[in-house]
C-alpha atoms as a PDB file:
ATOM      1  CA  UNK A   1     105.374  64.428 103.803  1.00  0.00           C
ATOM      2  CA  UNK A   2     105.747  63.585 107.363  1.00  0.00           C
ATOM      3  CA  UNK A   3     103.262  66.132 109.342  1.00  0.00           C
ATOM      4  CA  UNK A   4     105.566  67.241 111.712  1.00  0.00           C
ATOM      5  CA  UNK A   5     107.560  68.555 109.038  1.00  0.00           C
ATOM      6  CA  UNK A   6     104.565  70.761 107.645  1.00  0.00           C
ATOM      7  CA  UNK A   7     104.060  72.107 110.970  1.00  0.00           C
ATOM      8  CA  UNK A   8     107.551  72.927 111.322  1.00  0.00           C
ATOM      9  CA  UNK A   9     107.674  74.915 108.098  1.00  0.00           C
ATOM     10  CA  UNK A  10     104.900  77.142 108.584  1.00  0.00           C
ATOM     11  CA  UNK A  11     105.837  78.052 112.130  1.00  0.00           C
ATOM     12  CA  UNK A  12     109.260  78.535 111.332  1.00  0.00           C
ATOM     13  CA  UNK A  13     108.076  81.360 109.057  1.00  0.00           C
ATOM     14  CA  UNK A  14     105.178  82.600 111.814  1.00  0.00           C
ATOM     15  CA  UNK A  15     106.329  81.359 115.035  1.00  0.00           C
ATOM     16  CA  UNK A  16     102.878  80.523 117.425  1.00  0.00           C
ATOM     17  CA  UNK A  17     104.807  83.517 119.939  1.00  0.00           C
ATOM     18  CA  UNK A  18     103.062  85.648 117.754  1.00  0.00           C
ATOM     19  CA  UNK A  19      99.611  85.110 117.835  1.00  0.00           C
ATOM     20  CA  UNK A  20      97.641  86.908 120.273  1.00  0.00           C
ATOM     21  CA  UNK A  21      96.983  85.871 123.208  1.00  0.00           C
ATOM     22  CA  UNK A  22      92.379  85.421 122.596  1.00  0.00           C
ATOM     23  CA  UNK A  23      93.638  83.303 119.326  1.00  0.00           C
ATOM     24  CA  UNK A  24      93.467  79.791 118.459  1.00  0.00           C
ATOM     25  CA  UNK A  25      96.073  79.583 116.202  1.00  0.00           C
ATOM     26  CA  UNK A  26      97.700  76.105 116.085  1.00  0.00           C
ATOM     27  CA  UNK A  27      96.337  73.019 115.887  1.00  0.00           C
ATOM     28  CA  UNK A  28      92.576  72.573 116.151  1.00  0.00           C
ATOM     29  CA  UNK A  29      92.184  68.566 115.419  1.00  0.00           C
ATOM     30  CA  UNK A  30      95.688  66.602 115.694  1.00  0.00           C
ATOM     31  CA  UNK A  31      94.860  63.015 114.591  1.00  0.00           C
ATOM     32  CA  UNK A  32      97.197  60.282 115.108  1.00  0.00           C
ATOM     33  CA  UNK A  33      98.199  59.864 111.219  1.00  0.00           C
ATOM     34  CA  UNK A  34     101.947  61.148 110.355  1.00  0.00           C
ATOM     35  CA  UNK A  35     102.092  60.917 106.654  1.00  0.00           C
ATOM     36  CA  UNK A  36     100.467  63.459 104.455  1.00  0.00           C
ATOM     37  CA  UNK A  37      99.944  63.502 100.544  1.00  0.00           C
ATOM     38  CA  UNK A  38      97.221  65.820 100.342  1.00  0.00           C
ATOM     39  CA  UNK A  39      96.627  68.963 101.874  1.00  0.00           C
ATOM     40  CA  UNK A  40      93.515  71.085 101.212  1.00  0.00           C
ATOM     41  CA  UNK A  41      93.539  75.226 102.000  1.00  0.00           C
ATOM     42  CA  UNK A  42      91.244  77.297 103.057  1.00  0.00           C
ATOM     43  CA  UNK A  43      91.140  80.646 104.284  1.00  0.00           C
ATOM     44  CA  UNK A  44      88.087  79.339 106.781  1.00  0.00           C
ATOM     45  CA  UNK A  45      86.714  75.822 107.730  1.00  0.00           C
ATOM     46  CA  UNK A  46      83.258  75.288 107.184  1.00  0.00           C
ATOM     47  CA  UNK A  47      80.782  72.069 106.769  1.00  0.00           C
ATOM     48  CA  UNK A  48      81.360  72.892 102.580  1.00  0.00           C
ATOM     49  CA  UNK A  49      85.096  73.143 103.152  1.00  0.00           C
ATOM     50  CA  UNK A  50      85.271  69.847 105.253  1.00  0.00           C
ATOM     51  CA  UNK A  51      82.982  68.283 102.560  1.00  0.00           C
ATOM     52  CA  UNK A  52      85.442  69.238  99.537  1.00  0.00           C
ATOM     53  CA  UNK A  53      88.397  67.867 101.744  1.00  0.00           C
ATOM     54  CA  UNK A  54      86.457  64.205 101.918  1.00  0.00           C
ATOM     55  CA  UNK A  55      85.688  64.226  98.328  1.00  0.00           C
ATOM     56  CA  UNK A  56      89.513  65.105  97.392  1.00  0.00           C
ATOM     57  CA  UNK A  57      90.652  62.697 100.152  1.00  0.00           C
ATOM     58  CA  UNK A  58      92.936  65.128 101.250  1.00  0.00           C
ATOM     59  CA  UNK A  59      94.141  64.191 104.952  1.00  0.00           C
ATOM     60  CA  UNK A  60      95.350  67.620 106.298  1.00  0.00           C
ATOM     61  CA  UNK A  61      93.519  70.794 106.072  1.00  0.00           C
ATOM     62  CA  UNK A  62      95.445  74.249 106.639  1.00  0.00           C
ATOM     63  CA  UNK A  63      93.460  77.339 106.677  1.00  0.00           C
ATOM     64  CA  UNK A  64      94.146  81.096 107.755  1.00  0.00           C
ATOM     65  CA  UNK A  65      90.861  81.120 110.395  1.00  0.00           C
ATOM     66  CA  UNK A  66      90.531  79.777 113.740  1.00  0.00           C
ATOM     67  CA  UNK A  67      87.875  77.608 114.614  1.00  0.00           C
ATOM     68  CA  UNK A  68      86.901  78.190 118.231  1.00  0.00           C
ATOM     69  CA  UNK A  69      84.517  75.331 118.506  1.00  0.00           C
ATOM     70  CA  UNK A  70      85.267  72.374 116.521  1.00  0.00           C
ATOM     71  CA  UNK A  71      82.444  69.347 115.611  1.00  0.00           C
ATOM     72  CA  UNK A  72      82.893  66.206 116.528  1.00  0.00           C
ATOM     73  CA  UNK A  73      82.195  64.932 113.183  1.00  0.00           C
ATOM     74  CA  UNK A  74      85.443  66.797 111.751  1.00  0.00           C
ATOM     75  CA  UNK A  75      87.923  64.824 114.311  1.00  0.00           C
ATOM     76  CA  UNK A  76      89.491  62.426 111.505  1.00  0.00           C
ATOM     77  CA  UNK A  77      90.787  65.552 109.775  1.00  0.00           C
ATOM     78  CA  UNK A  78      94.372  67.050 110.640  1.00  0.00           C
ATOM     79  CA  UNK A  79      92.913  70.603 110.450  1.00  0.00           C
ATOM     80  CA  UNK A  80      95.807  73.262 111.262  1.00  0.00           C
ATOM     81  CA  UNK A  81      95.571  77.250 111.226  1.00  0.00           C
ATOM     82  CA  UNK A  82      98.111  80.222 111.447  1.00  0.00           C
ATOM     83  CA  UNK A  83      96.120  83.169 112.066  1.00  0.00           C
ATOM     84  CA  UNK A  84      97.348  86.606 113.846  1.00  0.00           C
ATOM     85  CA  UNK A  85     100.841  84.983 114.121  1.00  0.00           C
ATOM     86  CA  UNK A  86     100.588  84.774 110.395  1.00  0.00           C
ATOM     87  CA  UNK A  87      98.997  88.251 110.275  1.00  0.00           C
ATOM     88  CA  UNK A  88     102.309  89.854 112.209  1.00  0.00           C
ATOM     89  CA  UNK A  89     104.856  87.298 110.523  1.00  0.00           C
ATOM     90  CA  UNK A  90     106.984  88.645 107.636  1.00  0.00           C
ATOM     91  CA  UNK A  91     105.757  87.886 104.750  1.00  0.00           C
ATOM     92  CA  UNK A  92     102.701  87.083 106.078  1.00  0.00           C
ATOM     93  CA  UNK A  93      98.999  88.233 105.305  1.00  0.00           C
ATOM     94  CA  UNK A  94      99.118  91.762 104.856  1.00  0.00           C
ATOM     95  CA  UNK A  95     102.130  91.737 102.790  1.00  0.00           C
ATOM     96  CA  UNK A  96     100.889  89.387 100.463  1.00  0.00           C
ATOM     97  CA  UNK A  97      98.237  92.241  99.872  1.00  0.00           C
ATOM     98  CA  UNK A  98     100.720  94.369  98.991  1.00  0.00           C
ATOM     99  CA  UNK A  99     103.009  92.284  96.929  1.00  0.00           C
ATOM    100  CA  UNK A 100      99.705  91.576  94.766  1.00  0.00           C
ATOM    101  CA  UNK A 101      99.286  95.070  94.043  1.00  0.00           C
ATOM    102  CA  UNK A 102     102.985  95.439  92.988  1.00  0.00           C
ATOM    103  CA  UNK A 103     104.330  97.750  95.761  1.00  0.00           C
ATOM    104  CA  UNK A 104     107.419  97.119  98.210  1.00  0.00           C
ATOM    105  CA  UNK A 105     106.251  97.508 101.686  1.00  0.00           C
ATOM    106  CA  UNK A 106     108.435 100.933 103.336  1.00  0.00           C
ATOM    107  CA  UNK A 107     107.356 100.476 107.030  1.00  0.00           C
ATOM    108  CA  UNK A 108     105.843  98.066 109.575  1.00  0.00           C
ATOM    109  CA  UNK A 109     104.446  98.557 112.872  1.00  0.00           C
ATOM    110  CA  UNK A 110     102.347  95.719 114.020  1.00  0.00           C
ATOM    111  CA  UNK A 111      99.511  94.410 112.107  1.00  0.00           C
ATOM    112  CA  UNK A 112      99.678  97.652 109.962  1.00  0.00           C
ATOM    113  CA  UNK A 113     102.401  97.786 106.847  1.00  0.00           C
ATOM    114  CA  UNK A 114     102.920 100.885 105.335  1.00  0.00           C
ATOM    115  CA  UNK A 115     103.811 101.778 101.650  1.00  0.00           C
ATOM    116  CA  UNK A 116     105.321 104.786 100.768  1.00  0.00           C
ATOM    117  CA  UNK A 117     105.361 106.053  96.927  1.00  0.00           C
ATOM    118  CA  UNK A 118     107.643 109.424  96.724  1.00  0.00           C
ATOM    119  CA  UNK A 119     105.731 110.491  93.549  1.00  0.00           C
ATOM    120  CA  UNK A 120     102.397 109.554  95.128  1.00  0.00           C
ATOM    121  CA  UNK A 121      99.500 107.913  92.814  1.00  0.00           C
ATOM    122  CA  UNK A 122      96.131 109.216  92.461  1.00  0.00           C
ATOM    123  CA  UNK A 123      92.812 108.427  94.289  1.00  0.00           C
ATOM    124  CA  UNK A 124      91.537 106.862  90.785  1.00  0.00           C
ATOM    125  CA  UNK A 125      94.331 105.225  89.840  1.00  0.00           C
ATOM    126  CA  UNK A 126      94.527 103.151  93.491  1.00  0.00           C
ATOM    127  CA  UNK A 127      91.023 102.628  93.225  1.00  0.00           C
ATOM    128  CA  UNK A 128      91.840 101.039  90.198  1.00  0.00           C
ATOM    129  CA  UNK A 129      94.320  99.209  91.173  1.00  0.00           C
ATOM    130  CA  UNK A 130      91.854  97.948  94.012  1.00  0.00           C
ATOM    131  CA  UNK A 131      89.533  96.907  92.120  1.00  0.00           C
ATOM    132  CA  UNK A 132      91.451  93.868  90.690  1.00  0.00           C
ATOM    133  CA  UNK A 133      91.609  92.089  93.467  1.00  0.00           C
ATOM    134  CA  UNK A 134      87.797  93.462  94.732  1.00  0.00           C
ATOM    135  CA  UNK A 135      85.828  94.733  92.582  1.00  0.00           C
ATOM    136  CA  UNK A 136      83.262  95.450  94.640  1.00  0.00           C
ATOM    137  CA  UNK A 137      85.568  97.010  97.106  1.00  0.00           C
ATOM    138  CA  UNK A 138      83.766 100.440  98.436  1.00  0.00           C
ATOM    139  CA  UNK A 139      86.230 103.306  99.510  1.00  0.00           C
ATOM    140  CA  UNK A 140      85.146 106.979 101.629  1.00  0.00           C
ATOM    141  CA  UNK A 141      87.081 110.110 100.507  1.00  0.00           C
ATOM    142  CA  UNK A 142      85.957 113.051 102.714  1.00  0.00           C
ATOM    143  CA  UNK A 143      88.542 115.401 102.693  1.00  0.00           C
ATOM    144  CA  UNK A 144      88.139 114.872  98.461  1.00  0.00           C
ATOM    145  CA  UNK A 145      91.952 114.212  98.371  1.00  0.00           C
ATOM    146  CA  UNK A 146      92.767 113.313  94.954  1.00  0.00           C
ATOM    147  CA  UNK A 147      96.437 111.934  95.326  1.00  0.00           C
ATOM    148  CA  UNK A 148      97.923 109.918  97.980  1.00  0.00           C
ATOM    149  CA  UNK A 149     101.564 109.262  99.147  1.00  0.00           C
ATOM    150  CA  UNK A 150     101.798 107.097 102.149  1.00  0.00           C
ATOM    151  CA  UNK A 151      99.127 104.092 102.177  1.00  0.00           C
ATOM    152  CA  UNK A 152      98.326 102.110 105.450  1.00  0.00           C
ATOM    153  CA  UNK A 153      97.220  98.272 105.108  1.00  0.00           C
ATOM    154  CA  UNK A 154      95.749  95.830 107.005  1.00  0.00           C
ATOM    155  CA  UNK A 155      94.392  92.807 105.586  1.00  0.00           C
ATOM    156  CA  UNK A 156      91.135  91.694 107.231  1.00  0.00           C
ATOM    157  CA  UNK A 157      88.990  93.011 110.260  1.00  0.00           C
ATOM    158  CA  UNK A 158      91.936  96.133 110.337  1.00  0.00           C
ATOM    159  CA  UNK A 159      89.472  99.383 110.783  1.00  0.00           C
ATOM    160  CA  UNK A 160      90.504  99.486 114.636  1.00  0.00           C
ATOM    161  CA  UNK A 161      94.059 100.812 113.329  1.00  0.00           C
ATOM    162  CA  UNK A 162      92.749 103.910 111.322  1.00  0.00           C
ATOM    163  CA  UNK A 163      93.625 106.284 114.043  1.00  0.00           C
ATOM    164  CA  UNK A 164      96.662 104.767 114.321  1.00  0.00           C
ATOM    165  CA  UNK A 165      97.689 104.878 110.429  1.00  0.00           C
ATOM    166  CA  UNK A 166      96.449 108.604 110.423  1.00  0.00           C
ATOM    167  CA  UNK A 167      98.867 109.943 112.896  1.00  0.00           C
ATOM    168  CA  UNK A 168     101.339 108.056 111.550  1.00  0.00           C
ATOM    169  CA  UNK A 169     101.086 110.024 108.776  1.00  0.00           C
ATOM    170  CA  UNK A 170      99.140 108.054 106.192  1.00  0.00           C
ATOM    171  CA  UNK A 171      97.045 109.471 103.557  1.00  0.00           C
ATOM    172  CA  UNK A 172      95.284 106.488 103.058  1.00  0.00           C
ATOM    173  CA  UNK A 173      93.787 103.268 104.578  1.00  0.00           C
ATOM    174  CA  UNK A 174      93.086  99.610 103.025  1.00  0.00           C
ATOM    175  CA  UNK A 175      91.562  96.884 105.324  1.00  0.00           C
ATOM    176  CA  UNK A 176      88.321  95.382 105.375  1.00  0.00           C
ATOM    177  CA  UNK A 177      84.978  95.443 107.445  1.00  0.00           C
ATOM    178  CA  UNK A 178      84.824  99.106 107.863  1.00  0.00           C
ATOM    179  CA  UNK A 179      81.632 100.331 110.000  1.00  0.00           C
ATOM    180  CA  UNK A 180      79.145 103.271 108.902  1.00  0.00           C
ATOM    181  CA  UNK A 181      80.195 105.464 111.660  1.00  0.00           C
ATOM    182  CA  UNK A 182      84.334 104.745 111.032  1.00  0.00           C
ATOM    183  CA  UNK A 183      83.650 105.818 106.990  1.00  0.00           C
ATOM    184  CA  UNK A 184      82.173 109.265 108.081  1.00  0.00           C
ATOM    185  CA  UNK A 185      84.682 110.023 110.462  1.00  0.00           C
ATOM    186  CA  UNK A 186      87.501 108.617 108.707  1.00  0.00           C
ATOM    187  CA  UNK A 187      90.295 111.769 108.704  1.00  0.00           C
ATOM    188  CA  UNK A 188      91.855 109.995 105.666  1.00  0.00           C
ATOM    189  CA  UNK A 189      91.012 108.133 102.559  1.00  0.00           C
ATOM    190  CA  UNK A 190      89.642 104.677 103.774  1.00  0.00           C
ATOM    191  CA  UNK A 191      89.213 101.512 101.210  1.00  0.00           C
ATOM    192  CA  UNK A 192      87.174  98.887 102.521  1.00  0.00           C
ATOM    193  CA  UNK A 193      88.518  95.807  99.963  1.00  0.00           C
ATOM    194  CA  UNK A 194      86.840  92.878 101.868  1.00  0.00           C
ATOM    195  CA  UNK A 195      87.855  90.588 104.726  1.00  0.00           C
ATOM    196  CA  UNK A 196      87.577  88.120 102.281  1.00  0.00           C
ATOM    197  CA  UNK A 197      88.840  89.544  99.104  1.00  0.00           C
ATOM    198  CA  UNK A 198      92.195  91.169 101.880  1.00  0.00           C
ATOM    199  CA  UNK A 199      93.069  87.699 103.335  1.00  0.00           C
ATOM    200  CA  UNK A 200      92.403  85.024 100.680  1.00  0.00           C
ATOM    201  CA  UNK A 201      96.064  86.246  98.889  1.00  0.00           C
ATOM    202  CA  UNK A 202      97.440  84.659 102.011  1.00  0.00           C
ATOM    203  CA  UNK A 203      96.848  80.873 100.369  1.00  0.00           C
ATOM    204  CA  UNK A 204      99.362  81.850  98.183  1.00  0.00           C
ATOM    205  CA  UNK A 205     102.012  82.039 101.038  1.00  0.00           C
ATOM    206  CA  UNK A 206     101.247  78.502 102.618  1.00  0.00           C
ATOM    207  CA  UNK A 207     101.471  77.449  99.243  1.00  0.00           C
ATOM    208  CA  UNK A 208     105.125  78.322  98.835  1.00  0.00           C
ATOM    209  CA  UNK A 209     106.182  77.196 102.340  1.00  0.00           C
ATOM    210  CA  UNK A 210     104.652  73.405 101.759  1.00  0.00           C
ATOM    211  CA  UNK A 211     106.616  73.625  98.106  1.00  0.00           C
ATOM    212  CA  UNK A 212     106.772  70.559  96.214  1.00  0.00           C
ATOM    213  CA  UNK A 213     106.822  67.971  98.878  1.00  0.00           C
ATOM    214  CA  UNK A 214     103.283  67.144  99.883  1.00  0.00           C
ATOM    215  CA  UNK A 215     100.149  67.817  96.991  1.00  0.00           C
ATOM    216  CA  UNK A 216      98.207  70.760  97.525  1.00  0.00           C
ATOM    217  CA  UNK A 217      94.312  71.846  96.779  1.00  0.00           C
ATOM    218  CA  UNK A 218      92.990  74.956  97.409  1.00  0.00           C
ATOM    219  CA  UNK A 219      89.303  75.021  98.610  1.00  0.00           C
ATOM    220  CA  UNK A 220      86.022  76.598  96.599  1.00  0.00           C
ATOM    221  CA  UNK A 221      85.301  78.842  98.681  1.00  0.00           C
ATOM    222  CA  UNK A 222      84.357  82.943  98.375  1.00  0.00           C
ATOM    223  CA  UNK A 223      82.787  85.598 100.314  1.00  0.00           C
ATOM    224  CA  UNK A 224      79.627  85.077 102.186  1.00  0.00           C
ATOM    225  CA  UNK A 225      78.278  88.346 100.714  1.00  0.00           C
ATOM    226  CA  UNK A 226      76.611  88.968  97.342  1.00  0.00           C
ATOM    227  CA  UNK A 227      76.728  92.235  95.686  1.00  0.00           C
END
């Protein structure tokens, strides 16, 4: 598959207008090869990740994370990433999270997506639900709420948009890296899933953009943190 033609595909679905403005979304090594048979991803590019692609002699590697400093030793590798322009494309990262869990996104402002379930679903139940895709996800409930209508998502480092979610009337928040301080003061339930466990679903949509046309491998990789 020629390379331009990858690139096209994925930024035709999350144009590089998107991103914001501190990212490095794009390319982050462009080598002079044009054909590609073998693409590795990767939600981030690391020395393991760049060792996997060698031994797989895949020639392209397209991962969700931004490198902003890349080794030397990586330049042979065509090494792409859509990051917050994947984050705020349709489709994109947070509503993979949400197609995984089975629900049809209602509402979208931004980087947050909103789910709205008329009949509402218990605390227990969503936890649940959760727990599928992390079980060790970790979840702070002070107002002991025990059912929940309108759910607020954003996949990765999200907790900046609690405030946000809340007076938009959301019971509920899922994102990942939440601080100590953020859980006690959270005015709403708040689920902490992972920035791992909340982005990695996103493979799934580079996956279907690249199709049958080039072979894919997806990367070993997991969260840095053991439970």
């Amino acid at each position: 598959m020629d390379k331009s033609e990858i690139i096209r595909k994925i930024e035709d679905f999350a144009p590089p207008e998107l991103a914001e403005s501190w990212d490095c979304s794009g390319w982050l090594v462009e080598t002079p090869k044009q054909k590609i048979k073998r693409v590795m991803l990767c939600l981030t590019v690391t020395e393991d990740i760049i060792k996997q692609t060698r031994e797989k002699n895949c020639d392209m590697i397209i991962s969700h994370h931004p490198l902003f400093a890349v080794s030397l030793a990586w330049k042979d590798i065509d090494i792409y990433c859509a990051h917050t322009n994947l984050d705020l494309a349709e489709g994109g990262t947070t509503d993979a999270l949400i197609k995984t869990l089975n629900f049809e996104k209602t509402e979208q402002n931004g980087f947050v997506r909103y789910v709205c379930l008329p009949e509402g679903i218990s605390v227990d139940n969503f936890t649940q639900k959760l727990s599928k895709i992390s079980p060790n996800l970790r979840y702070t409930n002070n107002k002991n709420e025990t059912a929940i209508k309108k759910l607020g998502f954003c996949a990765g480092s999200g907790a900046e948009f609690l405030q946000e979610a809340f007076e938009n009337g959301a019971d509920a928040f899922v994102t990942g890296d939440v601080k100590f301080h953020t859980a006690v003061e959270s005015p709403i339930v708040l689920f902490d899933i992972g920035h791992f466990e909340s982005e990695i679903l996103v493979l799934d949509v580079f996956e279907k953009l690249l199709g049958n046309r080039v072979e894919i491998l997806r990367a070993k990789e997991q969260s840095p943190f053991i439970y």
